[in-house]
Protein backbone atom coordinates (compact mmCIF):
# COMPACT_ATOMS: atom_id res chain seq x y z
CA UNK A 1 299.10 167.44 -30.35
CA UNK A 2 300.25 166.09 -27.15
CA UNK A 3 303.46 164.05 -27.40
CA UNK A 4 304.57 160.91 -24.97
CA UNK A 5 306.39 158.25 -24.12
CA UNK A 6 306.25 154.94 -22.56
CA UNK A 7 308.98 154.00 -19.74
CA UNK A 8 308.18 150.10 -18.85
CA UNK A 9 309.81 147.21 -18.43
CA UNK A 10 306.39 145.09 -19.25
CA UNK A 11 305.74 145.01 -23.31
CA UNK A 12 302.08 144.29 -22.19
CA UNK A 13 301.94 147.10 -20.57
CA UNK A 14 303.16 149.40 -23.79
CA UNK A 15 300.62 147.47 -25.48
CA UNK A 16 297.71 148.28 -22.88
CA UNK A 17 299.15 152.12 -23.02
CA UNK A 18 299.65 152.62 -26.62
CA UNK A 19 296.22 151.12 -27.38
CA UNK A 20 294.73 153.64 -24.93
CA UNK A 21 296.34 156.19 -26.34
CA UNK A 22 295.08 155.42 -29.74
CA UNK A 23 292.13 156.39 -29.28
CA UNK A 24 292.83 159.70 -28.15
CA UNK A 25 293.68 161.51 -31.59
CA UNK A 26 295.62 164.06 -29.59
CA UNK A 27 298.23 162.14 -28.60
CA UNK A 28 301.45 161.07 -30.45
CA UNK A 29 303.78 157.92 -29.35
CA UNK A 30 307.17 159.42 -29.39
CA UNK A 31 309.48 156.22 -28.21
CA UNK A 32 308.90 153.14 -26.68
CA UNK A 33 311.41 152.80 -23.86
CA UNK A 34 311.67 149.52 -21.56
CA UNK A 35 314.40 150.84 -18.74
CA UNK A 36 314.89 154.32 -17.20
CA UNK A 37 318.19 154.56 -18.80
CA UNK A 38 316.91 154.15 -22.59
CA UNK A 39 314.58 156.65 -21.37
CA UNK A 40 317.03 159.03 -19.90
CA UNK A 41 319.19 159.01 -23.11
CA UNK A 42 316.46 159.64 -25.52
CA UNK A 43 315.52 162.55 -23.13
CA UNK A 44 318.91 164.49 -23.49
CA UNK A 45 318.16 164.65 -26.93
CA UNK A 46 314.24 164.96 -27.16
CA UNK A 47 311.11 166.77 -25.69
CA UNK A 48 307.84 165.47 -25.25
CA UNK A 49 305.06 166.78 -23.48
CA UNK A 50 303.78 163.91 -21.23
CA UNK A 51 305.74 160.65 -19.87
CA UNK A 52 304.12 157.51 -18.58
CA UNK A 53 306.40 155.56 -15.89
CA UNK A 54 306.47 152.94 -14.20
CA UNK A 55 308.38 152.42 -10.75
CA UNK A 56 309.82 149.07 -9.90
CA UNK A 57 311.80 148.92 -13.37
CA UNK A 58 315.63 147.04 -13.76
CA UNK A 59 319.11 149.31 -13.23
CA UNK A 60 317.41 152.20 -12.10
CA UNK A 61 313.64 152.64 -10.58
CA UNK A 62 311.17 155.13 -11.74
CA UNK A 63 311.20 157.52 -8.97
CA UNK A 64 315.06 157.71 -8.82
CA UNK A 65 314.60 157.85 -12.60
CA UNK A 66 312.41 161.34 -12.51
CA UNK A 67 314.85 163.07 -9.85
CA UNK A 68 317.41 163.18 -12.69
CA UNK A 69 315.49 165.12 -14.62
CA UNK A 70 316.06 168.93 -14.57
CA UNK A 71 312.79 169.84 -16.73
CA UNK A 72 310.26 166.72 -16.78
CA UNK A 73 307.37 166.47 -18.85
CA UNK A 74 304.23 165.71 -17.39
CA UNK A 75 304.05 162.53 -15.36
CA UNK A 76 301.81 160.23 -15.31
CA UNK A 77 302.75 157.11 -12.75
CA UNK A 78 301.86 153.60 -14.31
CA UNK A 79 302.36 150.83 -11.53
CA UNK A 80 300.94 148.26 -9.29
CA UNK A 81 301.98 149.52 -6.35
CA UNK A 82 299.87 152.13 -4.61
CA UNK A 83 302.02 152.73 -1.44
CA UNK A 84 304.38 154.92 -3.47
CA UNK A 85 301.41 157.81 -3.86
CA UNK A 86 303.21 160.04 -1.27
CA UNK A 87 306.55 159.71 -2.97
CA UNK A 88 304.93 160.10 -6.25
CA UNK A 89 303.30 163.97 -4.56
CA UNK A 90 306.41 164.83 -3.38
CA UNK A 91 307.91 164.67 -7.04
CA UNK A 92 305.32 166.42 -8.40
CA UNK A 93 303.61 163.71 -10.30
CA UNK A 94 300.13 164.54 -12.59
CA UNK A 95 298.53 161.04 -11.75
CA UNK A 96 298.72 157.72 -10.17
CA UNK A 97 297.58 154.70 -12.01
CA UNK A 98 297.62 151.60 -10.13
CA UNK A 99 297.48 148.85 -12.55
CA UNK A 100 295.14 147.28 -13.74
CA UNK A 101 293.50 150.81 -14.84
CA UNK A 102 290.74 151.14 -17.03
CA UNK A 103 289.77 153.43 -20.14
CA UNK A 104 288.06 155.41 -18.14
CA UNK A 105 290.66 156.28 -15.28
CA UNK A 106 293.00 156.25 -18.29
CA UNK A 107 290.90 159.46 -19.57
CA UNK A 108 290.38 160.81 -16.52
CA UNK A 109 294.50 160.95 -15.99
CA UNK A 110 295.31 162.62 -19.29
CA UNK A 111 292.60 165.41 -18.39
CA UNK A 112 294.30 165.72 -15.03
CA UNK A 113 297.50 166.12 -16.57
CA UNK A 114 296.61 168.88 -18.99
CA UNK A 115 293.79 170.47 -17.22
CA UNK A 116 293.99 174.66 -17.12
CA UNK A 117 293.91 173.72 -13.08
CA UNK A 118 296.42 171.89 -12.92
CA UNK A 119 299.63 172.84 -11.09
CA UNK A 120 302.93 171.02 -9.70
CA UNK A 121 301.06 171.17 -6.66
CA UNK A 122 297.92 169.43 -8.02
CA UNK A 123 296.86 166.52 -5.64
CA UNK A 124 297.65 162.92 -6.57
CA UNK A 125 294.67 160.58 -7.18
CA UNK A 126 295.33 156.84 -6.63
CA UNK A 127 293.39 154.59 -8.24
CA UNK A 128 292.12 151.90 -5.61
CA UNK A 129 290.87 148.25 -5.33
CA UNK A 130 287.33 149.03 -5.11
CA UNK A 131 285.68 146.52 -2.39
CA UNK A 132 282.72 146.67 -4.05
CA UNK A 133 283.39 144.81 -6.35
CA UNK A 134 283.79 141.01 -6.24
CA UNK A 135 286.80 140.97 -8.86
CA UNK A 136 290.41 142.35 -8.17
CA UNK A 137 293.66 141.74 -10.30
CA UNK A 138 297.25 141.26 -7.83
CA UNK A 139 300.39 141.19 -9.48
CA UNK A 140 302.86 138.09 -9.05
CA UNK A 141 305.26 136.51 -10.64
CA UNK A 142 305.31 139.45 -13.34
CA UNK A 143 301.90 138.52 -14.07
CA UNK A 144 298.35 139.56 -13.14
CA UNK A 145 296.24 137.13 -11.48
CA UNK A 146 292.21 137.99 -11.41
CA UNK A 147 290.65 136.78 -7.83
CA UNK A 148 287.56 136.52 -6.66
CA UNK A 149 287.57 138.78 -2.85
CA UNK A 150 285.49 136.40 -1.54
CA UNK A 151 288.05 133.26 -2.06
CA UNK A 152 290.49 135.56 -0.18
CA UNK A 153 291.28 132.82 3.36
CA UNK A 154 293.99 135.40 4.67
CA UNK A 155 296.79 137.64 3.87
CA UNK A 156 300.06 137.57 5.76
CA UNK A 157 303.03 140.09 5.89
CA UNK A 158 306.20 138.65 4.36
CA UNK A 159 309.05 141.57 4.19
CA UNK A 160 308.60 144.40 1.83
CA UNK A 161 305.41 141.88 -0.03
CA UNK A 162 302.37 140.22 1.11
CA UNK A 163 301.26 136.88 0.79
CA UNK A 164 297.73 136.41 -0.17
CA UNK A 165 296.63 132.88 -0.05
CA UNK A 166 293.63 131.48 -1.79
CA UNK A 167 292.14 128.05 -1.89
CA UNK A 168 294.27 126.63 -4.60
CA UNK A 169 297.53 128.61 -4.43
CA UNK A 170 299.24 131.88 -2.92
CA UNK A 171 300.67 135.17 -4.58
CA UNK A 172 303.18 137.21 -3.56
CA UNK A 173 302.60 140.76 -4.20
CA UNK A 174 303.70 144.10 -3.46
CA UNK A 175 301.42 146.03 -1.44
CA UNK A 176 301.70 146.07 1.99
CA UNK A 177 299.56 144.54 4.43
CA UNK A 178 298.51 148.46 5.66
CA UNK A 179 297.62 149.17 1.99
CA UNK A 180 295.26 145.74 1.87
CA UNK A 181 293.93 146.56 5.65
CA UNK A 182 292.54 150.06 4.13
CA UNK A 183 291.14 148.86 0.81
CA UNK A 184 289.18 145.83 2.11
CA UNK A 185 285.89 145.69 3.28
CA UNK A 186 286.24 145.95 7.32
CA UNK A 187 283.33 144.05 7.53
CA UNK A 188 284.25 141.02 5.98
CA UNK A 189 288.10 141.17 6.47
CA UNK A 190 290.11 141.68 9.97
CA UNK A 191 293.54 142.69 11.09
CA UNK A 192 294.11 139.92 13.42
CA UNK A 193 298.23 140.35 13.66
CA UNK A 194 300.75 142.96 12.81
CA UNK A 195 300.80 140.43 10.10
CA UNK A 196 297.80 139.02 9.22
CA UNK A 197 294.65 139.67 7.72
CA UNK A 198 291.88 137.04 7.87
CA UNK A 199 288.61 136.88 5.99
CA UNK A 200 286.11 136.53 8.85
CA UNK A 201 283.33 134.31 6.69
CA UNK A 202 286.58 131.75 6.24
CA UNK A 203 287.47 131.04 9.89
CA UNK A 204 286.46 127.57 10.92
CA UNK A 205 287.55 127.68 14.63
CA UNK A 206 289.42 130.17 17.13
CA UNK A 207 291.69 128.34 19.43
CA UNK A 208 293.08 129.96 22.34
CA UNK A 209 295.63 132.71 20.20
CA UNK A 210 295.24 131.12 17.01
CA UNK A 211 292.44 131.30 14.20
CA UNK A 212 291.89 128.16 11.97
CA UNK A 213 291.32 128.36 8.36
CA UNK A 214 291.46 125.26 6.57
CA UNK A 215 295.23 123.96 7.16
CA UNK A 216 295.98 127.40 8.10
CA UNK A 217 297.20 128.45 11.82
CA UNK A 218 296.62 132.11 12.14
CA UNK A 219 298.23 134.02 15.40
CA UNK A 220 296.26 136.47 17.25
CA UNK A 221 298.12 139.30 18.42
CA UNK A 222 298.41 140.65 21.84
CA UNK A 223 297.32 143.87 21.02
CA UNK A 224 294.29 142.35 18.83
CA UNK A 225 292.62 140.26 20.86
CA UNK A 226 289.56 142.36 21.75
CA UNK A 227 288.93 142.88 17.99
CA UNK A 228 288.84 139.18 17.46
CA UNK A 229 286.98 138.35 20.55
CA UNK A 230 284.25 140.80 19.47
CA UNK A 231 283.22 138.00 17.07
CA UNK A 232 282.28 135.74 19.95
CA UNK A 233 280.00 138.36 21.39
């Protein structure tokens, strides 16, 4: 019997786990916890065999969470941010979930985790948005929102989160512009700016150092214009 707990600040997301998990006979909820400090308590007390964490959590974050810990259990990394892979391989983590994950990458985590193979050294795997497919879920506003790829007009830099702006509204979210730049399709969307992203099929006009989509003014950068000019060709 493999033990665990939950460390989330989302209930849907204990919900999402916990179902998973019950269907798995081999695994036992130990605690729910919904901050790293309920976590950390029950801890000094308790062992389990396998914790699921998320990262971007009130009072204290995930990561700074597990470098408390003299003797973790086995980690698996529950969040929707994939930038924090490296971070996540530095401390040793099982597996990298980026939400939304299905039953299937669920599965394939937990085997990870316990596999005779596996070692602190074991390599991360990060689940990514998979351009082949027309559907992808962005977290905003502590909520996921399901889009459509293709009504993607452009994505735009904005601090440590990206703006992604569809027809009818824009999310903020927390993956960089870099980490949207490698998981999109390169032949449908370009890197027009150090911050912006355009979806090629959605530009209407290109004016001198700007790219028009619907209401939209999109710079060219300097060190970009030979990409975007290719179009022309």
């Amino acid at each position: 019997m493999i033990s665990y707990i939950i460390v989330d600040d989302e209930p849907i997301a204990h919900r999402i786990i916990e179902g998973y998990c019950n269907d798995l006979p081999h695994l036992k909820l130990k605690k729910h916890c919904y901050d790293a400090l309920e976590a950390m308590q029950f801890l000094s007390t308790q062992e389990v065999d396998l914790m699921f964490l998320d990262l971007n959590m009130p009072k204290l974050k995930g990561f700074d969470f597990l470098r408390t810990l003299s003797n973790p259990p086995k980690i698996i990394v529950t969040t929707a941010y994939g930038e924090f892979a490296l971070e996540g391989f530095e401390l040793n983590v099982a597996d990298y979930l980026l939400k939304p994950f299905s039953f299937e990458r669920f599965l394939k985590a937990i085997n990870n985790a316990f596999s005779e193979k596996s070692s602190p050294k074991k390599e991360v795997q990060v689940q990514k948005m998979e351009p082949s497919k027309n559907q992808i879920f962005l977290k905003g506003d502590k909520k996921y929102h399901q889009i459509s790829i293709d009504d993607i007009l452009f994505i735009e830099a904005y601090g440590n989160y990206t703006k992604v702006y569809l027809p009818d509204q824009m999310i903020v979210t927390h993956s960089t512009i870099s980490f949207f730049e490698m998981e999109l399709s390169s032949n449908q969307f370009l890197r027009v700016h150090k911050s912006f992203i355009v979806n090629i099929p959605k530009i209407e006009t290109i004016e001198g150092n700007r790219i028009i989509i619907e209401n939209h003014k999109i710079p060219i950068g300097q060190t970009y214009k030979k990409v975007v000019f290719r179009l022309l060709e």
